[in-house]
C-alpha atoms as a PDB file:
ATOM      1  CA  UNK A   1     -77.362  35.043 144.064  1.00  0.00           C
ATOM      2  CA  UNK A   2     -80.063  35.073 141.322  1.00  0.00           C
ATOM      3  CA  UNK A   3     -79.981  38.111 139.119  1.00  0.00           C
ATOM      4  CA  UNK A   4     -80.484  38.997 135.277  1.00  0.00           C
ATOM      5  CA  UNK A   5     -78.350  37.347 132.654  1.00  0.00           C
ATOM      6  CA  UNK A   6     -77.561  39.350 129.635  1.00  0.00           C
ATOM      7  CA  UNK A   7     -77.373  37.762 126.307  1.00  0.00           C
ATOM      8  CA  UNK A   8     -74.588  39.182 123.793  1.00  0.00           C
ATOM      9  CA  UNK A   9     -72.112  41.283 125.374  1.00  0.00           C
ATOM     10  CA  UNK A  10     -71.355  44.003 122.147  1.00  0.00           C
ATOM     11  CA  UNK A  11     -72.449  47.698 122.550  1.00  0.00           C
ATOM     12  CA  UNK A  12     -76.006  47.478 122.797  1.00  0.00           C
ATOM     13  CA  UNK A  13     -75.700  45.078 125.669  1.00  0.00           C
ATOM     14  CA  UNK A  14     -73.482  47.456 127.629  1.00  0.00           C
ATOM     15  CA  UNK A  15     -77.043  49.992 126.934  1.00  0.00           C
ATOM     16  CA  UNK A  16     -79.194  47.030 128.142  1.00  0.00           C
ATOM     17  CA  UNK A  17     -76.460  46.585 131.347  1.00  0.00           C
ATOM     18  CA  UNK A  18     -76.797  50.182 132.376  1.00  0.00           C
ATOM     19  CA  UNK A  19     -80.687  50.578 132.361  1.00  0.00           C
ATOM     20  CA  UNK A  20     -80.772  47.077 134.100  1.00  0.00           C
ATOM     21  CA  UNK A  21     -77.806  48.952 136.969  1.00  0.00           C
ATOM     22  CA  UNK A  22     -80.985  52.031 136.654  1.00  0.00           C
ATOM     23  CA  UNK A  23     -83.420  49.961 137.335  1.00  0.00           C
ATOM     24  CA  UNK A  24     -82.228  48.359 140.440  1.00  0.00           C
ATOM     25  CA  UNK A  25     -81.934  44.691 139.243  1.00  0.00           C
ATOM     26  CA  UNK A  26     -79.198  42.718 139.948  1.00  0.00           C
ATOM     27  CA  UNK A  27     -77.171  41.944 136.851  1.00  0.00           C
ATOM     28  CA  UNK A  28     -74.829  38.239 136.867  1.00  0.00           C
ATOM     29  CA  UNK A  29     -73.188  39.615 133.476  1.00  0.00           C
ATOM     30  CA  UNK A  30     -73.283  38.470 129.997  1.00  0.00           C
ATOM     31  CA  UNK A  31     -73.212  35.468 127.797  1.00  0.00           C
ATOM     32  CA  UNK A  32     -72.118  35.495 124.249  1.00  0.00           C
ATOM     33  CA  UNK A  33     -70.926  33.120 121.311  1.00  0.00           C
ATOM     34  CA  UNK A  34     -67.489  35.166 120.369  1.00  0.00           C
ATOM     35  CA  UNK A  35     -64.873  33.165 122.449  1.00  0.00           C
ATOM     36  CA  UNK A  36     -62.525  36.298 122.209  1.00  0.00           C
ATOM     37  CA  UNK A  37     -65.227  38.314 124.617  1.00  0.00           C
ATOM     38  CA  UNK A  38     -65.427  35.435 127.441  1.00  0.00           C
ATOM     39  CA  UNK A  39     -63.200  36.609 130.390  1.00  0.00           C
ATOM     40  CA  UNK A  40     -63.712  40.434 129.538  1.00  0.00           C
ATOM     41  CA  UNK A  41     -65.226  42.594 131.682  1.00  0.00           C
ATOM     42  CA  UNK A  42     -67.765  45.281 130.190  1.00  0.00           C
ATOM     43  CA  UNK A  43     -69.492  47.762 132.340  1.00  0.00           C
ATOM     44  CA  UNK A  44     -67.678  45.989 135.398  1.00  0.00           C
ATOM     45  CA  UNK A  45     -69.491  42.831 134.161  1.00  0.00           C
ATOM     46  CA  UNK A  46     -67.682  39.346 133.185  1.00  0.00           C
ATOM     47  CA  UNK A  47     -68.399  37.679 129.787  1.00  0.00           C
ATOM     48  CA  UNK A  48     -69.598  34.419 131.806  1.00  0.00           C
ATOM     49  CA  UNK A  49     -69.138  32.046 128.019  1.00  0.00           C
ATOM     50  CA  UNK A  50     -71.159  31.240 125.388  1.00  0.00           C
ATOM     51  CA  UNK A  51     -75.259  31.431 125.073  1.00  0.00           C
ATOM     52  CA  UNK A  52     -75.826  27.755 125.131  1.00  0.00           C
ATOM     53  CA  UNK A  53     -74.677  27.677 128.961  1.00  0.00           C
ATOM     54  CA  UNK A  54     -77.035  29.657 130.074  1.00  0.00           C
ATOM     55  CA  UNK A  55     -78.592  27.861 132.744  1.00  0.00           C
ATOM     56  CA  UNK A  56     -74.889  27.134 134.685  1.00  0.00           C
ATOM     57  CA  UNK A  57     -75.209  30.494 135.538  1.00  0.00           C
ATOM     58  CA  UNK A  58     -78.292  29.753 137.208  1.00  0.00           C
ATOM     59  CA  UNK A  59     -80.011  32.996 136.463  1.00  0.00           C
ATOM     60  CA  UNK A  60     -83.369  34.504 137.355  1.00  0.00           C
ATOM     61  CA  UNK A  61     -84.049  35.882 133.965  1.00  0.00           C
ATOM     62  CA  UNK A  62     -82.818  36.745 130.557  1.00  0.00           C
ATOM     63  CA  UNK A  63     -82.508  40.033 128.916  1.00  0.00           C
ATOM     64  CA  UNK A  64     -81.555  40.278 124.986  1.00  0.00           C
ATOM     65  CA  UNK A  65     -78.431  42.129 124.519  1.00  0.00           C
ATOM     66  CA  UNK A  66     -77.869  42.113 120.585  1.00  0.00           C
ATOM     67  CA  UNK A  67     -79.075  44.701 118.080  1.00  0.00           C
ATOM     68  CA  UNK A  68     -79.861  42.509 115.060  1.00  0.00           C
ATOM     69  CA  UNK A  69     -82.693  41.499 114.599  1.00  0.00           C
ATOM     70  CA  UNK A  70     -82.386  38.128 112.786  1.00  0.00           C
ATOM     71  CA  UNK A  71     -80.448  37.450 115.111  1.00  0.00           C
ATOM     72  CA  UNK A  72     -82.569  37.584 118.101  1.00  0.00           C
ATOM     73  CA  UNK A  73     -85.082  35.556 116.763  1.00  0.00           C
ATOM     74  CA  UNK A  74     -82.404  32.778 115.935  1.00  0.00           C
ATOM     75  CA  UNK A  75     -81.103  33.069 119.463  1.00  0.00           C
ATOM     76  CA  UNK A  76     -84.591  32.634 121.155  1.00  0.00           C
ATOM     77  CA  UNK A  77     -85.854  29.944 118.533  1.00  0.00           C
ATOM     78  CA  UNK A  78     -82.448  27.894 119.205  1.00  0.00           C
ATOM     79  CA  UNK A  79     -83.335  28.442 123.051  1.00  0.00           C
ATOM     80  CA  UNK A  80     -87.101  28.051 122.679  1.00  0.00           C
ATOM     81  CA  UNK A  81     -88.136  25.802 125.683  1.00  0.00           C
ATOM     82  CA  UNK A  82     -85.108  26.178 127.762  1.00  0.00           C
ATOM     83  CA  UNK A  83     -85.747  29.952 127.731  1.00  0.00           C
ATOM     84  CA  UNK A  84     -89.361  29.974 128.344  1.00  0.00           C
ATOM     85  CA  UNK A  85     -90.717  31.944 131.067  1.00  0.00           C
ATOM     86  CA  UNK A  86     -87.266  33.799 131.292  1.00  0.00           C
ATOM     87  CA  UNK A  87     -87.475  36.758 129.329  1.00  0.00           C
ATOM     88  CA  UNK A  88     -87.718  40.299 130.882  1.00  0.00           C
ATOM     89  CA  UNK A  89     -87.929  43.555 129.489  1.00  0.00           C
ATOM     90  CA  UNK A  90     -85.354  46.356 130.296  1.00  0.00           C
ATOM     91  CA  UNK A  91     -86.944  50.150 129.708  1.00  0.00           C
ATOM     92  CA  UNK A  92     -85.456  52.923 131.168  1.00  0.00           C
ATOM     93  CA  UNK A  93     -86.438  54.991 133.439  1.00  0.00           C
ATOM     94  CA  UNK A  94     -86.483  58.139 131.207  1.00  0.00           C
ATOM     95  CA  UNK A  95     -88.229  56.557 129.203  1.00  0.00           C
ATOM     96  CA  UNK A  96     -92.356  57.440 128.781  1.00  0.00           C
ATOM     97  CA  UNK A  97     -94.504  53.964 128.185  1.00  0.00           C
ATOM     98  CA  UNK A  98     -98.323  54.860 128.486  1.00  0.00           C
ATOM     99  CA  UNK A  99    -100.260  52.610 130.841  1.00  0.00           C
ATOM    100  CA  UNK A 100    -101.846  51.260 127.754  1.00  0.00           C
ATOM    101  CA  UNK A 101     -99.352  50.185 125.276  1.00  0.00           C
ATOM    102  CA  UNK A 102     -99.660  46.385 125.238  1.00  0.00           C
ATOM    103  CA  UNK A 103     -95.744  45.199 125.958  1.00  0.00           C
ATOM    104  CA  UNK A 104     -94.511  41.603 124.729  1.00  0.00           C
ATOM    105  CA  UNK A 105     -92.059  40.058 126.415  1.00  0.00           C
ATOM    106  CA  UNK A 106     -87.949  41.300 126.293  1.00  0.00           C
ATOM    107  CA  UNK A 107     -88.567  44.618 124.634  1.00  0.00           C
ATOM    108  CA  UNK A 108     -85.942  47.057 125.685  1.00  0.00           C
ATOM    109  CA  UNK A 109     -86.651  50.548 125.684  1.00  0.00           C
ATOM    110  CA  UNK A 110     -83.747  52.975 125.639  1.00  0.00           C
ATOM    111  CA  UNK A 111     -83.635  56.648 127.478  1.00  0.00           C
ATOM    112  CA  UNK A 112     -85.932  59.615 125.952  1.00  0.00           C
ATOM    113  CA  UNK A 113     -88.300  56.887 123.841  1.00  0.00           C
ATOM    114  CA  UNK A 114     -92.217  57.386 124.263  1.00  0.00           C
ATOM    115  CA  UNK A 115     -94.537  55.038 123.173  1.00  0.00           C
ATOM    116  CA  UNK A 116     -98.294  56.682 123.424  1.00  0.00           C
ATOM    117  CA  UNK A 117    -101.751  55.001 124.385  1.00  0.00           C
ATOM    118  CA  UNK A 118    -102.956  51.464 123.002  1.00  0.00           C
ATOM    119  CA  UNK A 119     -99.830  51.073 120.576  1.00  0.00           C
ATOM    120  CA  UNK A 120     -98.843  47.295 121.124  1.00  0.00           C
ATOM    121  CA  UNK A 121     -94.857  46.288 121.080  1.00  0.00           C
ATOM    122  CA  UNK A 122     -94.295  42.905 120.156  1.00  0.00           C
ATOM    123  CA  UNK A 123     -91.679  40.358 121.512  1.00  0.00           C
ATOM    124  CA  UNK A 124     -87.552  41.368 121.661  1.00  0.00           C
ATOM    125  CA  UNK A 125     -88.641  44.596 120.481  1.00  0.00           C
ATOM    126  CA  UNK A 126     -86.030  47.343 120.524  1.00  0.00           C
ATOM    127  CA  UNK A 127     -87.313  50.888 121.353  1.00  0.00           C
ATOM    128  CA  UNK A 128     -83.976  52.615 120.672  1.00  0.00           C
ATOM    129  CA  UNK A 129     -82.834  56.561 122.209  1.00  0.00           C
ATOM    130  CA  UNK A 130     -85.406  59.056 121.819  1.00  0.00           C
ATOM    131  CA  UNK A 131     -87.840  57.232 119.473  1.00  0.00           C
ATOM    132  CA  UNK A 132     -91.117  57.957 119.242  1.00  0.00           C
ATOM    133  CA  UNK A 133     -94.205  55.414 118.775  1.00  0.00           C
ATOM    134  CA  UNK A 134     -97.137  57.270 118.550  1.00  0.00           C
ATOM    135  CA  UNK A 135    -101.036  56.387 119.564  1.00  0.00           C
ATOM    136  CA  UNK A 136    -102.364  53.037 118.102  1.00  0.00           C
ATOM    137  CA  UNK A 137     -99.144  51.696 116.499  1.00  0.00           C
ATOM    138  CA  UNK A 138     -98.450  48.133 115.939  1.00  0.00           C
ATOM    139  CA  UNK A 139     -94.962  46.794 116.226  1.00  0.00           C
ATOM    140  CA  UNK A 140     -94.104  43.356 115.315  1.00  0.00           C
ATOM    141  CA  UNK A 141     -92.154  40.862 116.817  1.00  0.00           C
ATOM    142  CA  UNK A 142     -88.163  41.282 116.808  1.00  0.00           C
ATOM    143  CA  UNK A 143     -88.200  44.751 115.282  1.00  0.00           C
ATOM    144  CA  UNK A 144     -85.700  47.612 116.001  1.00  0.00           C
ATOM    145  CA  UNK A 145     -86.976  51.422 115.870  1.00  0.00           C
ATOM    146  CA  UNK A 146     -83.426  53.105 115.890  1.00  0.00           C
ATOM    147  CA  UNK A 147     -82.715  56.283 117.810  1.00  0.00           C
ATOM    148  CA  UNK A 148     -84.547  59.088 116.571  1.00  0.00           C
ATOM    149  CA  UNK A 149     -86.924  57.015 114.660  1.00  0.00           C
ATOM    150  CA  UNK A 150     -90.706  59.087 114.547  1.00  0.00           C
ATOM    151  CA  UNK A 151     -93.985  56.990 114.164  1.00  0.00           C
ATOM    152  CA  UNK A 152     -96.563  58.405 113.552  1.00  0.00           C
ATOM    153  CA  UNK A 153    -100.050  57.009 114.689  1.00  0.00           C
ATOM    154  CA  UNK A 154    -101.248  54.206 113.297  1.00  0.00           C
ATOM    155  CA  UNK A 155     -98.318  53.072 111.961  1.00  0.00           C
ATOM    156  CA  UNK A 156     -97.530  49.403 111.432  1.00  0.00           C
ATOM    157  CA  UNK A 157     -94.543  47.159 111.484  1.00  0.00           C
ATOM    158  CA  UNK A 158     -94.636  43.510 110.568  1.00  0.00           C
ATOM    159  CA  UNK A 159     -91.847  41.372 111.937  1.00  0.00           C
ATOM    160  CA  UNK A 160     -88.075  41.641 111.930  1.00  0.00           C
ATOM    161  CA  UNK A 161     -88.607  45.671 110.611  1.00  0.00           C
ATOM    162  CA  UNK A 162     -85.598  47.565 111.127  1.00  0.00           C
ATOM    163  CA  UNK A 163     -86.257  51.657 110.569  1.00  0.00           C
ATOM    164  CA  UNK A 164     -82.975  53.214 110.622  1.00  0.00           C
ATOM    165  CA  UNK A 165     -81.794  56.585 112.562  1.00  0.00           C
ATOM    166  CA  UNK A 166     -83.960  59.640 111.947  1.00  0.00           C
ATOM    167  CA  UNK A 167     -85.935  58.088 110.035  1.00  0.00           C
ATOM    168  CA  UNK A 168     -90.375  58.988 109.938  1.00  0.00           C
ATOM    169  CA  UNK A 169     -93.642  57.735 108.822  1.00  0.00           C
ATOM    170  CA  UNK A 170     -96.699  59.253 108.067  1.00  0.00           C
ATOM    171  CA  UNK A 171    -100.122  58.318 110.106  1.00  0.00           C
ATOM    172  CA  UNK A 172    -101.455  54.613 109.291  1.00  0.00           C
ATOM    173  CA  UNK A 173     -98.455  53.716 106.961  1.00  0.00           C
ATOM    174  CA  UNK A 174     -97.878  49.357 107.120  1.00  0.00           C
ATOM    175  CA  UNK A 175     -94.100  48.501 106.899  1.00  0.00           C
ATOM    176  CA  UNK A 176     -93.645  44.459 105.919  1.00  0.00           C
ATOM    177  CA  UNK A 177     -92.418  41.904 107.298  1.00  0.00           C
ATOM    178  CA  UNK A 178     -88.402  42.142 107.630  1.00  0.00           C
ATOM    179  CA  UNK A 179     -88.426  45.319 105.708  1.00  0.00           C
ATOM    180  CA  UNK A 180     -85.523  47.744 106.003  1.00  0.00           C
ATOM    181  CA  UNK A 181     -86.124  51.148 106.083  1.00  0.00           C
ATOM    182  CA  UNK A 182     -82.854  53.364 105.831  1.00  0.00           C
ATOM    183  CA  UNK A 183     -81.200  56.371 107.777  1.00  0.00           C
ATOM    184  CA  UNK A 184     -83.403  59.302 107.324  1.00  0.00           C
ATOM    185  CA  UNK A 185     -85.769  58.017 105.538  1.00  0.00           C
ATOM    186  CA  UNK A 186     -89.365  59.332 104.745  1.00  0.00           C
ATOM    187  CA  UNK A 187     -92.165  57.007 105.002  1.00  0.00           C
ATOM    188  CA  UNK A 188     -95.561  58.264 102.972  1.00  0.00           C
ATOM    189  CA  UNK A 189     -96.840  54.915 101.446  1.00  0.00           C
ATOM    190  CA  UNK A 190     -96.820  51.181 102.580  1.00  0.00           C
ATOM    191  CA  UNK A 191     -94.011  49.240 102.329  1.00  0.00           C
ATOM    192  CA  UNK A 192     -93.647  45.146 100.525  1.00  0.00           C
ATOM    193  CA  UNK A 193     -91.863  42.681 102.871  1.00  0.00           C
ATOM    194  CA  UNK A 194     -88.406  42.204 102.706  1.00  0.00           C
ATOM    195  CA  UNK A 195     -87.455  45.723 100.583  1.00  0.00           C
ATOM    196  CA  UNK A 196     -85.035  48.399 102.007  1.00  0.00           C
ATOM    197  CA  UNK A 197     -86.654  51.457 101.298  1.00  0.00           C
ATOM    198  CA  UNK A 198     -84.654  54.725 101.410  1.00  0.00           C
ATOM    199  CA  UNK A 199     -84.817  58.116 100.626  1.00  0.00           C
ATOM    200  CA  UNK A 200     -87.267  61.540 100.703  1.00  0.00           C
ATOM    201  CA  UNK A 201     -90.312  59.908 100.180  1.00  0.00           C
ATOM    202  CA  UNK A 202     -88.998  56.270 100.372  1.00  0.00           C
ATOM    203  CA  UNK A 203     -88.286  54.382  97.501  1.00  0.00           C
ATOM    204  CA  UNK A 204     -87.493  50.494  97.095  1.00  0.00           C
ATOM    205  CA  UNK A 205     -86.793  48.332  93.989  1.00  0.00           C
ATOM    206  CA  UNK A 206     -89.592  45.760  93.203  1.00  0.00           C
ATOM    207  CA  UNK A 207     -88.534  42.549  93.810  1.00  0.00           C
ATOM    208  CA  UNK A 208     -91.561  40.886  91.096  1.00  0.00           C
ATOM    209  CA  UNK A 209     -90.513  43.683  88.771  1.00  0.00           C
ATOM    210  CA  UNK A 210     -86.560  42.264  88.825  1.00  0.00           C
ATOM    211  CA  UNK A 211     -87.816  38.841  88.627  1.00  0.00           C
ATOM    212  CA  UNK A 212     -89.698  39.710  85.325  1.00  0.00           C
ATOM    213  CA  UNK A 213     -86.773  41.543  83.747  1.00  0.00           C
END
């Protein structure tokens, strides 16, 4: 029988798993690249074997099952054609997505998360417990918005952003590409590419500035 195929089989697959089981889909299990996990059984799911053998498992689509971001994007690159036309989203059904947020394909949004009118969600997105997106946001490709996580309208992620628990940003702040902002964190100005940023207001060490010193 054709059903969903998970990819990674760590904790945040067992998340993906159980809004998939909420959702009514029928779930084959997981695949995953850690030989210790094939033969285990998560969620009352087998670890099938590793990514690349997909398509012996004949399934009718693919949902992402790993947290990291980089590597997401190296799984579906090193997939790319094989892949195509595959990916599904997972959000649960507690979860609030307005009828006009513009969704890219595999974005998985977790219980309690809202995302409000004409925000757009990129691809692989990860819309984690009881985030909030506000009105008019952009989020980029193969970014994670960790539980908790408050943005404010306006607010834009390039790719590969990660914005840890608990963490805010004020109306119409940009975050750059594969930027890191930390646990807590307080988000009043824009953000450089490829910084972590922590703290109350968010601070980050210039990367030109150490390359000058």
């Amino acid at each position: 029988m054709s059903g969903i195929l998970i990819i990674g089989a760590g904790g945040h697959a067992k998340v993906v798993a159980d809004i998939l089981f909420l959702q009514g889909e029928t779930v084959l299990g997981y695949v995953d690249d850690d030989p210790s996990s094939w033969g285990t059984v998560r969620l009352g799911l087998p670890v099938l074997g590793k990514i690349d053998d997909f398509e012996q498992h004949s399934p009718g689509g693919l949902v992402m099952g790993i947290g990291d971001n980089a590597v997401r994007r190296s799984i579906v690159m090193r997939l790319g054609e094989r892949a195509a036309g595959m990916w599904r989203s997972a959000i649960h059904p507690r979860a609030t997505v307005a009828a006009s947020v513009q969704l890219g394909v595999g974005a998985v949004i977790l219980a309690h998360a809202v995302v409000n009118p004409d925000s757009i969600i990129g691809d692989h997105v990860i819309i984690n417990t009881g985030a909030t997106v506000d009105h008019d946001c952009r989020i980029g490709s193969f970014c994670h918005v960790a539980p908790g996580v408050h943005l404010a309208g306006g607010t834009k992620l390039g790719e590969g952003v990660f914005v840890g628990v608990g963490a805010s940003a004020i109306p119409g702040r940009v975050i750059g590409h594969w930027a890191i902002v930390g646990a807590g964190a307080v988000v009043i100005n824009n953000i450089p590419d490829h910084v972590t940023a922590i703290g109350i207001p968010a601070r980050w060490d210039d990367p030109q500035a150490k390359r000058n010193r």
